[in-house]
Protein backbone atom coordinates (compact mmCIF):
# COMPACT_ATOMS: atom_id res chain seq x y z
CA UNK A 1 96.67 75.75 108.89
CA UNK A 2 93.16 76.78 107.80
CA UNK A 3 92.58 80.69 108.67
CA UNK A 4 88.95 82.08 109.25
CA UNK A 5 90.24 85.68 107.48
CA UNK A 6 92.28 86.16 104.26
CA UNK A 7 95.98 87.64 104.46
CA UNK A 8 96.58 91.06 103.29
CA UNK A 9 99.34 91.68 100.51
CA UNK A 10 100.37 94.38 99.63
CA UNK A 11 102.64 94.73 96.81
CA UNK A 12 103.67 98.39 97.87
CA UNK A 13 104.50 97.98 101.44
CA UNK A 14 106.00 94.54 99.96
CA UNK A 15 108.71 96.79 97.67
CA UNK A 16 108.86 99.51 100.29
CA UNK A 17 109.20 97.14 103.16
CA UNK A 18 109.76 93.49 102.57
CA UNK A 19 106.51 93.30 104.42
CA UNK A 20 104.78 90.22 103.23
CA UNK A 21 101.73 89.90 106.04
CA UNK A 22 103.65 88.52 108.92
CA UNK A 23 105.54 86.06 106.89
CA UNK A 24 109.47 86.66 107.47
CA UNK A 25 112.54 85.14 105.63
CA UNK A 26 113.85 83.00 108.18
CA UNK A 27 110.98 80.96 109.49
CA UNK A 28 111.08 77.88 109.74
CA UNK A 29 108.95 75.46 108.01
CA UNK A 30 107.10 74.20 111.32
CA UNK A 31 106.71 77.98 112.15
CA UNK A 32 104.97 78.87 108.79
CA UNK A 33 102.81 75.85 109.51
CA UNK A 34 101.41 76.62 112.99
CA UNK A 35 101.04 80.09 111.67
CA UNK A 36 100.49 80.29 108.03
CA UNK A 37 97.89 79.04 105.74
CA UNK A 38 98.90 75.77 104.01
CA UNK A 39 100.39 76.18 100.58
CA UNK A 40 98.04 75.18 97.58
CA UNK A 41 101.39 73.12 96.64
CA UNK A 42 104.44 71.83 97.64
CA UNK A 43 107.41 71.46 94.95
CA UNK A 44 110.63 70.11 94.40
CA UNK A 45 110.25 67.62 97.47
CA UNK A 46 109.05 70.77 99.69
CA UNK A 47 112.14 72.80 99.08
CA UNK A 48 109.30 74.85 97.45
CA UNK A 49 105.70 75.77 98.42
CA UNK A 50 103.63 77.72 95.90
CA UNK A 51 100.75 80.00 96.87
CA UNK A 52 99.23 80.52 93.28
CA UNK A 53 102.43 81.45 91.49
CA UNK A 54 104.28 83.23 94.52
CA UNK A 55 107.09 80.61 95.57
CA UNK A 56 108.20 79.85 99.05
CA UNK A 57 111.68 78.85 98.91
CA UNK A 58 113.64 76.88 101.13
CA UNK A 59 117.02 76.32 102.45
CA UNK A 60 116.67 72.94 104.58
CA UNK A 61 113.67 73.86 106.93
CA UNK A 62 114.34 77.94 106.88
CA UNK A 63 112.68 80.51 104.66
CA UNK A 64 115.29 82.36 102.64
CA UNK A 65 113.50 83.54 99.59
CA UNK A 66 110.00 84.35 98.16
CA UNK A 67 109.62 84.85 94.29
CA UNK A 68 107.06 85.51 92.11
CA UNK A 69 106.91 85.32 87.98
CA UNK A 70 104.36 85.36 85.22
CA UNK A 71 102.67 89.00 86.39
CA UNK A 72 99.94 89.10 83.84
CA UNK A 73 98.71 85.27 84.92
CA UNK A 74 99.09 87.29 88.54
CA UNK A 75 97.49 84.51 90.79
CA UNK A 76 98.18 84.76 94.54
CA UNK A 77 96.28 81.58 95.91
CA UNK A 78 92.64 82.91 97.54
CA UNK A 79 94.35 82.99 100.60
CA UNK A 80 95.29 85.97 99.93
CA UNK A 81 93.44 89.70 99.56
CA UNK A 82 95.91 91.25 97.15
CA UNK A 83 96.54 94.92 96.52
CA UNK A 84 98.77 94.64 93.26
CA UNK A 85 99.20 98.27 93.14
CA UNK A 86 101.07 98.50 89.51
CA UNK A 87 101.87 94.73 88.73
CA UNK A 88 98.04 94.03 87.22
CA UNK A 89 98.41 96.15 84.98
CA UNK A 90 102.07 97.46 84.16
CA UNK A 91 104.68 95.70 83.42
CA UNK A 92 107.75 98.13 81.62
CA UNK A 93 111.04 99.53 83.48
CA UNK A 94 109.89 102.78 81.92
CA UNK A 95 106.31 102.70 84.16
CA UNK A 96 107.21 100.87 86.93
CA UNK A 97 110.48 103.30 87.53
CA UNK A 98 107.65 106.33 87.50
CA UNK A 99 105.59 104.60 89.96
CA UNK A 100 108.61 104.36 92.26
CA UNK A 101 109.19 107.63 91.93
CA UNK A 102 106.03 109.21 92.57
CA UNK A 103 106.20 106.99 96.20
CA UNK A 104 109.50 107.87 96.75
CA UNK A 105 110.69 105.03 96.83
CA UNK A 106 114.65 104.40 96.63
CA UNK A 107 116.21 101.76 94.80
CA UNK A 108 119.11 101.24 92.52
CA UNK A 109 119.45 99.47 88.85
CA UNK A 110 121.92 97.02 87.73
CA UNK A 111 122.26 96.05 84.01
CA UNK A 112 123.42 92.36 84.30
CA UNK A 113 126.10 92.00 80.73
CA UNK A 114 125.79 88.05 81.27
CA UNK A 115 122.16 87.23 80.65
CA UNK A 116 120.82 90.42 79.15
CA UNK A 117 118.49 91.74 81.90
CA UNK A 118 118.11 94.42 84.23
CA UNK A 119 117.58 94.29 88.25
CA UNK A 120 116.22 96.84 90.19
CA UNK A 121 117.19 96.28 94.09
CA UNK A 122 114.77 98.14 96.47
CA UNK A 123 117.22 100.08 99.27
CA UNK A 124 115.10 100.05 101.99
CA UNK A 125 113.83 96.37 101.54
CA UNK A 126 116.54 94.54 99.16
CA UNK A 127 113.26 93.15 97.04
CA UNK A 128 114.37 92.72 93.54
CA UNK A 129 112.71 93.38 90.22
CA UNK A 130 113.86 91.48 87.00
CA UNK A 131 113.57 93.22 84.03
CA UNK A 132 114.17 91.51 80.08
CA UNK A 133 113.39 91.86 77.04
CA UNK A 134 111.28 89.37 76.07
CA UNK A 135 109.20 87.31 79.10
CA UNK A 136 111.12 84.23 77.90
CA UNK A 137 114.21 85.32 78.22
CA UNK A 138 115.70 82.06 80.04
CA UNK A 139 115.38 80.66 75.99
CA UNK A 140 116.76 84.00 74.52
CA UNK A 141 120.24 85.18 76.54
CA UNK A 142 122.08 86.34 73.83
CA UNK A 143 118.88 87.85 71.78
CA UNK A 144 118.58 89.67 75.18
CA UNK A 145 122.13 91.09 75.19
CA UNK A 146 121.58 92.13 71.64
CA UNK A 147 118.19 94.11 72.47
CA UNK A 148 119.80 95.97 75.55
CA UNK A 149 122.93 97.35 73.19
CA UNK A 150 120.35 98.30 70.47
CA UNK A 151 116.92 99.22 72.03
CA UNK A 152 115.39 101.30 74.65
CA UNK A 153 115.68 99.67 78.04
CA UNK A 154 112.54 101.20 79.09
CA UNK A 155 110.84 98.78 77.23
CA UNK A 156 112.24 96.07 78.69
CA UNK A 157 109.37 94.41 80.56
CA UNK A 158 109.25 92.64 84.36
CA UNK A 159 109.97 89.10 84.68
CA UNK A 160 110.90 88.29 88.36
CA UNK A 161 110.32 89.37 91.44
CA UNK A 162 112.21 88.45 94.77
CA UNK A 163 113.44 88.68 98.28
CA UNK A 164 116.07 86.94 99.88
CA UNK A 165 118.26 86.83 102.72
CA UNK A 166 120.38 84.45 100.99
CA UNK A 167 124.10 86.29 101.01
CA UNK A 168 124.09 85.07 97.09
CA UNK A 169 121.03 85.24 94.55
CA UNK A 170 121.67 86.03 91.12
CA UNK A 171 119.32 84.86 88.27
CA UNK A 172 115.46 85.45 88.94
């Protein structure tokens, strides 16, 4: 669907709320059509749309997860007016865990043995923020591992964000 006006994102209320516009995890595909503005892409034989580099997952014809990576290429379609609050231009657990502070903003952090990285899960919203060491860490588990024994997880930088509804979602 062509709109005549942009769609707000926030990337606050997004954290805060799960608010992403009026898009909802659990929509169906025919829903997001009618109502949504056509992705710039469909993926993986429409399991996934992309909007710039924010992913629209799918479970059969229901939306159960939205993603985003590669923050510093930050490109959210032009569909989109975008209010990145802190992700254009910080990117370390360190900063972003002050930012969430100063809003208030509850959440708790998880430091994941396995794969070397660190997820913050957003109480009030369940949106979560993956956190390694280096941005490729998918090529560099155990290097990972290694940095979080022997380095300052504050500098650990973010890699992932998401929100599901699925009851299991583990690597970003």
């Amino acid at each position: 669907m062509q709109l005549k006006y942009k769609l707000h994102l926030d990337f606050e209320e997004f954290l805060r709320d799960g608010k992403f516009d009026y898009i909802q995890l659990g929509k169906t595909k025919e829903w997001i059509i009618n109502n949504f503005p056509d992705p710039d892409a469909p993926f993986l034989d429409q399991s996934i749309w992309l909007y710039g580099n924010i992913e629209f997952h799918f479970d059969g014809d229901m939306l159960f997860l939205i993603h985003l990576e590669k923050f510093k290429d930050l490109d959210v379609s032009d569909k989109f007016h975008i209010n990145p609050w802190f992700l254009g231009t910080q990117y370390r657990l360190k900063d972003i865990l002050h930012e969430l502070n100063q809003k208030h903003m509850d959440y708790y952090k998880v430091t994941r043995d396995f794969d070397g990285t660190i997820e913050l899960v957003m109480l009030k919203s369940k949106v979560k923020l993956f956190f390694t060491f280096k941005e490729d860490f998918k090529k560099n588990m155990t290097e990972n591992r290694l940095a979080m024994e022997q380095s300052n997880q504050g500098e650990f930088i973010l890699t992932a964000l998401s929100y599901s509804n699925a009851k299991i979602w583990c690597n970003p």
